[in-house]
Protein backbone atom coordinates (compact mmCIF):
# COMPACT_ATOMS: atom_id res chain seq x y z
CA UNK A 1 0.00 0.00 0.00
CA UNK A 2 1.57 3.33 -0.97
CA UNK A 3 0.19 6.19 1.42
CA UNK A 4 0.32 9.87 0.17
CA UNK A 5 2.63 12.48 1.77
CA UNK A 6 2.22 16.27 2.05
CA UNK A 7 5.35 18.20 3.67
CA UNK A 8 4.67 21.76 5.43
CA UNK A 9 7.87 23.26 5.13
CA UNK A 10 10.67 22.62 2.74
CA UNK A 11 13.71 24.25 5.16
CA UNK A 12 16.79 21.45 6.97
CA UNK A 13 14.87 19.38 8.40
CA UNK A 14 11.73 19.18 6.18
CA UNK A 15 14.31 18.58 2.77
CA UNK A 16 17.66 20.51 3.12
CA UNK A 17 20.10 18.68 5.25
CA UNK A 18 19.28 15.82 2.35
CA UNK A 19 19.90 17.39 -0.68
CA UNK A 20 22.99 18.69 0.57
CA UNK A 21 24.80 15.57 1.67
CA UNK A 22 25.94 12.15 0.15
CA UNK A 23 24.80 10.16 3.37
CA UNK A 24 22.77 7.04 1.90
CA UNK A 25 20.61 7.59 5.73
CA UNK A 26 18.21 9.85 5.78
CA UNK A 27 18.27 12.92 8.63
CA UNK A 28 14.54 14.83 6.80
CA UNK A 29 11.06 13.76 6.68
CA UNK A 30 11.24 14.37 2.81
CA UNK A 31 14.53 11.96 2.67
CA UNK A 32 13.05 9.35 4.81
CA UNK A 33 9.75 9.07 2.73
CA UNK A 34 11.65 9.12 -0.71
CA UNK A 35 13.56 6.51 0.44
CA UNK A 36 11.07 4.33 1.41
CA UNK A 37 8.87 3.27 -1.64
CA UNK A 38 6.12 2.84 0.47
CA UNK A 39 5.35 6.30 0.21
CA UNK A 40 4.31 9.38 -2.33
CA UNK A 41 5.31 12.77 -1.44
CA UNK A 42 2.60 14.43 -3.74
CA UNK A 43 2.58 17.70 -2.73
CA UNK A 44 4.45 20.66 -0.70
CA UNK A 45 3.79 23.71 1.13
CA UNK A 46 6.70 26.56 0.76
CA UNK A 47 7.04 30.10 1.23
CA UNK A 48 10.10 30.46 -0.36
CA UNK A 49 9.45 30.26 -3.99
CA UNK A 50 13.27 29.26 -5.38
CA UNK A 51 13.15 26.70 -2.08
CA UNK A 52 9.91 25.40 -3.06
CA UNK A 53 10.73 24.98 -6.62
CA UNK A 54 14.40 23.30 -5.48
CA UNK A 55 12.35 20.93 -3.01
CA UNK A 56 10.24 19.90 -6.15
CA UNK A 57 12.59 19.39 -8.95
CA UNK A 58 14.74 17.58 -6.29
CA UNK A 59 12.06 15.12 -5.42
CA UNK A 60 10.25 14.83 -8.45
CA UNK A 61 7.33 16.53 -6.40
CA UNK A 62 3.72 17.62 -8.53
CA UNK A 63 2.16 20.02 -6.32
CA UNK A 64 3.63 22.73 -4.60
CA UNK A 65 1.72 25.57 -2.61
CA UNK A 66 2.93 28.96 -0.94
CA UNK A 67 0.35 28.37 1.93
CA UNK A 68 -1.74 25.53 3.33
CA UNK A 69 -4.80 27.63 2.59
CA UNK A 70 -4.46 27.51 -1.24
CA UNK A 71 -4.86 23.55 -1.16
CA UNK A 72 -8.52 22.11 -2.27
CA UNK A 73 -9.46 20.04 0.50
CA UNK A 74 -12.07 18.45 -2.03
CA UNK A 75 -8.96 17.30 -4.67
CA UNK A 76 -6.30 16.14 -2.32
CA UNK A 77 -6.16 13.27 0.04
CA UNK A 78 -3.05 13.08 2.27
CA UNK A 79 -2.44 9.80 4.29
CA UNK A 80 0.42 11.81 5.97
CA UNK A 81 0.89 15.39 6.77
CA UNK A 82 4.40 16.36 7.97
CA UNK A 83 5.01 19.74 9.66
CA UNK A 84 8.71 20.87 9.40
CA UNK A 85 7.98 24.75 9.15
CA UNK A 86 9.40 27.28 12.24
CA UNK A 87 8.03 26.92 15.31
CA UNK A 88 6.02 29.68 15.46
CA UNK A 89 3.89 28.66 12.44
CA UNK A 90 3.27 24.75 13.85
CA UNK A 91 0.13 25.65 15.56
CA UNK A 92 -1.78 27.22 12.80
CA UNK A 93 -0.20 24.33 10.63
CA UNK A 94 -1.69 22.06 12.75
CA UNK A 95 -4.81 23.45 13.09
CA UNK A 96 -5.22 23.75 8.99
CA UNK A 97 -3.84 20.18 8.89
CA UNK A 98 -6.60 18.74 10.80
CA UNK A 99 -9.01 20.04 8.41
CA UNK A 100 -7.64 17.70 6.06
CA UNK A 101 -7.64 14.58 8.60
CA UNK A 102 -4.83 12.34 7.65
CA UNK A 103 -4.16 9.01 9.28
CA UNK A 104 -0.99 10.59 11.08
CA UNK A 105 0.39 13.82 11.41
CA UNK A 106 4.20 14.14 12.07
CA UNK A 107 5.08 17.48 13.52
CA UNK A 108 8.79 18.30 14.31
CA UNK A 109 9.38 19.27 18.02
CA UNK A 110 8.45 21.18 19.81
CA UNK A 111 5.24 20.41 18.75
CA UNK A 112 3.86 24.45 19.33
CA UNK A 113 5.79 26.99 21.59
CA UNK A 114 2.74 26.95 23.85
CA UNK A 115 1.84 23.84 26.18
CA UNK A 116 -2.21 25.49 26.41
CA UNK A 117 -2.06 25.14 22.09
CA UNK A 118 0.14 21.70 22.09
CA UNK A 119 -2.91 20.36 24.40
CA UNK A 120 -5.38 21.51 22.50
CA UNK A 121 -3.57 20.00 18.93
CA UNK A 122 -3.63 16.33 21.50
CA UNK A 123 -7.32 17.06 22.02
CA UNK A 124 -7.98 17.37 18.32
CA UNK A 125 -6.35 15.07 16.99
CA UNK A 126 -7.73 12.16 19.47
CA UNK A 127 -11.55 13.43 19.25
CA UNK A 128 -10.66 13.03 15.23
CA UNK A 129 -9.03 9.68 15.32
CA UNK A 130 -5.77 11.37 13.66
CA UNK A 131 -2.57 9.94 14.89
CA UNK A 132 0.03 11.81 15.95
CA UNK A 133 3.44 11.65 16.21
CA UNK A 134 6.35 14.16 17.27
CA UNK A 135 9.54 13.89 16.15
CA UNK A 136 12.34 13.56 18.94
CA UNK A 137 14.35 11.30 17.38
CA UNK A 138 16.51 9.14 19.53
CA UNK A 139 13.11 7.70 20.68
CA UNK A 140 13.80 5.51 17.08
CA UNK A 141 17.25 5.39 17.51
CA UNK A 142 18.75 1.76 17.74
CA UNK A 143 21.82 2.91 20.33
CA UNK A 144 19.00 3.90 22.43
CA UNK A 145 16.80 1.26 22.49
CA UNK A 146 19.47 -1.02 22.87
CA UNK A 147 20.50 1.06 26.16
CA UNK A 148 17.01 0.64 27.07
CA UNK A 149 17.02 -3.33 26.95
CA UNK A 150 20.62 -3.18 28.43
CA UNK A 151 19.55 -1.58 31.67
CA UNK A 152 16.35 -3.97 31.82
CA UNK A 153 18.62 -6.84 31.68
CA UNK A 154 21.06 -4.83 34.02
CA UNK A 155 24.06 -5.31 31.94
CA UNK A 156 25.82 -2.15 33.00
CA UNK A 157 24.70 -2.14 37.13
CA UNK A 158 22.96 0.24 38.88
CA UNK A 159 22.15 3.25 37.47
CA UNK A 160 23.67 5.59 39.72
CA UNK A 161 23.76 9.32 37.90
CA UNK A 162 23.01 10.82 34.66
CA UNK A 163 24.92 13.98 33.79
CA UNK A 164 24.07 16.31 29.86
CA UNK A 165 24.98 19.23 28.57
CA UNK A 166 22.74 21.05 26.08
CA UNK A 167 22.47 24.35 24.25
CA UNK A 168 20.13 26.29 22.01
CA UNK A 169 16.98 26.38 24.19
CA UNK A 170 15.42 24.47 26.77
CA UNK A 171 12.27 23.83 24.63
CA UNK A 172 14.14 23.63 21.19
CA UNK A 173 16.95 21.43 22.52
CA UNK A 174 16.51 20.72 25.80
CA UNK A 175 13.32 18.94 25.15
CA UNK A 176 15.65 16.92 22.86
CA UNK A 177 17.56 15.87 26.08
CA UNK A 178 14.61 15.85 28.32
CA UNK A 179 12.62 12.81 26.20
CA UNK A 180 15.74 11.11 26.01
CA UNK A 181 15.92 10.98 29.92
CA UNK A 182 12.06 10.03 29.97
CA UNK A 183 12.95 6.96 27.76
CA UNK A 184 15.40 6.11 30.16
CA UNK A 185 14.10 6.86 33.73
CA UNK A 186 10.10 7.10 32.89
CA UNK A 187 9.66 9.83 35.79
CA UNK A 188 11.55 12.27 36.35
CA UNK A 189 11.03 15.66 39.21
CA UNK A 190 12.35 19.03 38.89
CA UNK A 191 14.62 20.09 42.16
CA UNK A 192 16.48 22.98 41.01
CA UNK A 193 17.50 25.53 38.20
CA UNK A 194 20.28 27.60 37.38
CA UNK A 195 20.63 30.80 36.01
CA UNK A 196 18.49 31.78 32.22
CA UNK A 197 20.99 32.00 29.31
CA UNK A 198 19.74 32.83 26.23
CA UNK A 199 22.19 32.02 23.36
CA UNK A 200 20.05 32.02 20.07
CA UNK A 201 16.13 32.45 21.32
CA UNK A 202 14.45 35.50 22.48
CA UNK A 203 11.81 33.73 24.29
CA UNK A 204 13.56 30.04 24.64
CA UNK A 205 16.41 30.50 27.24
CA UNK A 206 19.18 27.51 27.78
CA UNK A 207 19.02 26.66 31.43
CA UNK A 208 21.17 24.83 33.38
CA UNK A 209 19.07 22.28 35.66
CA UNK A 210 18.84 19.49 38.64
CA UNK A 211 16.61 16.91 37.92
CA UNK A 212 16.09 13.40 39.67
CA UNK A 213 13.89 10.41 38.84
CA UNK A 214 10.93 8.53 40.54
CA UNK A 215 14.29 5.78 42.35
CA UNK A 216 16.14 9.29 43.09
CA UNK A 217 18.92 9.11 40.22
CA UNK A 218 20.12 12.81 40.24
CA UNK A 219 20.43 14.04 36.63
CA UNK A 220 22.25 17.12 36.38
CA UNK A 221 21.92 19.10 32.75
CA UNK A 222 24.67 21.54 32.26
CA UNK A 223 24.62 24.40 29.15
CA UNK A 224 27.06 25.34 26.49
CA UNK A 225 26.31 28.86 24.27
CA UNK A 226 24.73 28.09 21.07
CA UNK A 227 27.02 30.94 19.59
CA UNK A 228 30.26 28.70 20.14
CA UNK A 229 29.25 25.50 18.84
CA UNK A 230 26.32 22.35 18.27
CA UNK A 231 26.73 20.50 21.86
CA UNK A 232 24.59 17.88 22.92
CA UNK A 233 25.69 14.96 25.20
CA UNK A 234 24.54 12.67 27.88
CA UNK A 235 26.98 10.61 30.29
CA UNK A 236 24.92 7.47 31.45
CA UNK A 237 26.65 6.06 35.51
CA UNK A 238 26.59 2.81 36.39
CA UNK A 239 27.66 1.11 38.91
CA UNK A 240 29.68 -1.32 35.51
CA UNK A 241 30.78 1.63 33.90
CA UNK A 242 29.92 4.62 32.12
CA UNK A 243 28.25 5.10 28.51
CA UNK A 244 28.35 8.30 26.96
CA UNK A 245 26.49 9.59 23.62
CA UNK A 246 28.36 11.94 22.16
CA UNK A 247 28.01 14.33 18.85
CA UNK A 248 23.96 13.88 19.76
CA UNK A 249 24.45 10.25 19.34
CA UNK A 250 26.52 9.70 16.05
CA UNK A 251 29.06 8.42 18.69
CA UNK A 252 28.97 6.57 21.49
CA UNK A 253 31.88 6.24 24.30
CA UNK A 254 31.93 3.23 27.22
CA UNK A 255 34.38 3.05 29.83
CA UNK A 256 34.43 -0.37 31.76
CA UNK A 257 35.70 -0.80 35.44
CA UNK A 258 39.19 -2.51 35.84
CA UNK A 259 41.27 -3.01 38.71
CA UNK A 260 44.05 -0.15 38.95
CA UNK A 261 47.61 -1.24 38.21
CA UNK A 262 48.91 1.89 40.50
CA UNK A 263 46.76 1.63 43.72
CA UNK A 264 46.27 -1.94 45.03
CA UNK A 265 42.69 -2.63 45.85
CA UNK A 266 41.10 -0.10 44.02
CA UNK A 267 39.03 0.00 40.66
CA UNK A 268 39.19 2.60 37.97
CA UNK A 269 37.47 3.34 34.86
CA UNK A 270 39.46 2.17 31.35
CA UNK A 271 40.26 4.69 29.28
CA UNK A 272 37.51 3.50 27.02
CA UNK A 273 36.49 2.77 23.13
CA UNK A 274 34.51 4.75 20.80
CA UNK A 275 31.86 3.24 18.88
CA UNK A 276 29.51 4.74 16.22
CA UNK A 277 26.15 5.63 16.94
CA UNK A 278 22.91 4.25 14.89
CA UNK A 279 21.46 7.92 15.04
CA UNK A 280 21.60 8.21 11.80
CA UNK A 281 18.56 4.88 11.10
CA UNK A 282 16.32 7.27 13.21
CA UNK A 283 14.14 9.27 10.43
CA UNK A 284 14.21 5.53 8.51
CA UNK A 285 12.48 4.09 11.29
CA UNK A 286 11.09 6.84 12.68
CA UNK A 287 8.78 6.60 8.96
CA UNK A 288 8.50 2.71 9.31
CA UNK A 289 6.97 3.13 12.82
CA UNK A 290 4.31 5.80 11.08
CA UNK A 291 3.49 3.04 7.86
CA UNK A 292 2.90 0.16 10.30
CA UNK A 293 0.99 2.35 13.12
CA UNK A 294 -1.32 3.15 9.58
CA UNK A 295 -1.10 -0.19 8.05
CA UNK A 296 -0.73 -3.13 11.00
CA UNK A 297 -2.30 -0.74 13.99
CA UNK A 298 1.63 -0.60 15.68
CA UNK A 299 2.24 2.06 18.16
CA UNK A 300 3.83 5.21 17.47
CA UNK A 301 6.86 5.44 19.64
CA UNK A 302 6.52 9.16 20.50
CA UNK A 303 3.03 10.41 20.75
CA UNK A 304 1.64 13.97 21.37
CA UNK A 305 1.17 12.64 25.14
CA UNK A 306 4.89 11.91 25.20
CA UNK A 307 5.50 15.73 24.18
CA UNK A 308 3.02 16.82 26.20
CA UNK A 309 4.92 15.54 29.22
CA UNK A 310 8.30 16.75 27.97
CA UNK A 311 6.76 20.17 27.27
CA UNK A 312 5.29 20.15 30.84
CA UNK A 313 8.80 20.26 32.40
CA UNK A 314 10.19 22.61 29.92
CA UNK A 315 7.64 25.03 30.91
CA UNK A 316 8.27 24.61 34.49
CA UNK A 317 12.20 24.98 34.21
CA UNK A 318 11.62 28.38 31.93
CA UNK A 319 8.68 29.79 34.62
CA UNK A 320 11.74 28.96 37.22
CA UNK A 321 14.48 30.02 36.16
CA UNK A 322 12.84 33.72 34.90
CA UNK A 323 11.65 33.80 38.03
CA UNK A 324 14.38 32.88 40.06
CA UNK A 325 16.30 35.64 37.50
């Protein structure tokens, strides 16, 4: 079965980062759909008339549309609507994408910049029967999941700490880093927050923060400055070892405990080996999960109740740390 695409938004993550790298993998929704034959992208919404016009000669796409409003709900029947516009635009995108009711709609995070409109978009789509998927994408990402079953099967120990460091926004990024710890931990409760630094948003400050979970495993998030460089890394402590994703999970580090060779009687950590990261099969599978939650009835790994949650405590860190500033 071959299910119909429409893509809101033809900018890096909607096309760009694709057509201007010779990765075989996927990192955009309009990479990860042309990739898979299961799937048709028949039409776009752009803006940017040159960008538009690229995204369609590139893909081999018929339709293309400056605004959502100038498509003919009575000619056009999209199984899938992805939104990869700004931010700012995702919650009258959403709202306009409704109207057309696809089978699933798969927003880029964070789903809106307001948690009262993101719940609303949940409501919406559930009183419609629309699935709805939001794309934080380690929640597909095989290093991850393998972590996941790891730590079930307590391969690495006890968990005893978890330690990040983000930048660009707690809601932009740090919700990134936020529903990674969620897949981890399940629960997590905000102690503490650090001073507001806001390196590339006006209204989306970086924030340093103290978290813990529901077994009290402190998680500590610290910031870089946008403005310097892309940072985004969590260290995983266990009582076995430590794991650490690095270069947002293109590479992953694990130390193993050994006994020291200089002080009798105590263990140290090994100096380590670096091993690549599956990050990049995320979009692929992050599009498989979508064409068998249509097709076989298979959950969606991240839902608009999963961002809802993530969202939650992004909201809460922001209202404390202005506060507190």
């Amino acid at each position: 079965m071959e299910l119909f695409v429409l893509i809101i938004g033809c900018g890096n993550i909607g096309s760009y980062f694709d057509e201007k790298k010779d990765n075989s993998l996927p990192c955009t929704h309009a990479g990860a759909y042309h990739l898979d034959q299961r799937f048709k992208i028949v039409a776009c919404v752009e803006p940017d008339k040159l960008r538009r016009e690229e995204f369609m000669r590139y893909w081999n796409v018929e339709f293309g549309f400056s605004t959502l409003n100038e498509i003919d709900i009575s000619i056009f029947n999209f199984d899938i609507i992805s939104i990869c516009s700004p931010t700012k635009y995702h919650y009258q995108d959403l709202q306009i994408a409704l109207e057309f009711h696809p089978k699933v709609i798969f927003c880029e995070k964070p789903m809106t910049t307001s948690l009262k409109d993101s719940q609303n978009i949940v409501y919406e789509c559930k009183k419609r029967n629309i699935l709805l998927a939001i794309n934080y994408t380690r929640s597909w990402d095989p290093s991850v999941l393998q972590l996941k079953k790891d730590i079930l099967s307590n391969k690495w120990g006890e968990l005893r700490s978890m330690s990040g460091i983000y930048n660009k926004g707690v809601l932009n990024n740090g919700s990134h880093m936020l529903d990674l710890i969620y897949n981890i931990v399940k629960d997590i409760k905000l102690i503490s927050v650090g001073k507001a630094v806001f390196d590339f948003f006006e209204d989306d400050p970086t924030v340093p923060v103290f978290l813990e979970s529901a077994s009290s495993v402190p998680i500590q998030l610290a910031t870089a400055h946008a403005r310097d460089y892309a940072l985004f890394e969590l260290q995983f402590i266990f009582s076995k070892g430590v794991l650490t994703m690095e270069e947002g999970g293109f590479t992953w580090r694990t130390r193993k405990v050994e006994p020291s060779q200089t002080f009798s009687g105590y263990n140290l950590l090994n100096k380590g080996i670096f091993n690549k990261g599956m990050y990049e099969q995320a979009m692929s599978l992050a599009v498989d999960n979508i064409y068998n939650a249509i097709s076989y009835d298979e959950p969606l790994f991240k839902t608009g109740q999963d961002a809802l949650r993530v969202q939650s405590l992004c909201e809460q860190i922001k209202t404390m740390a202005l506060t507190n500033g």
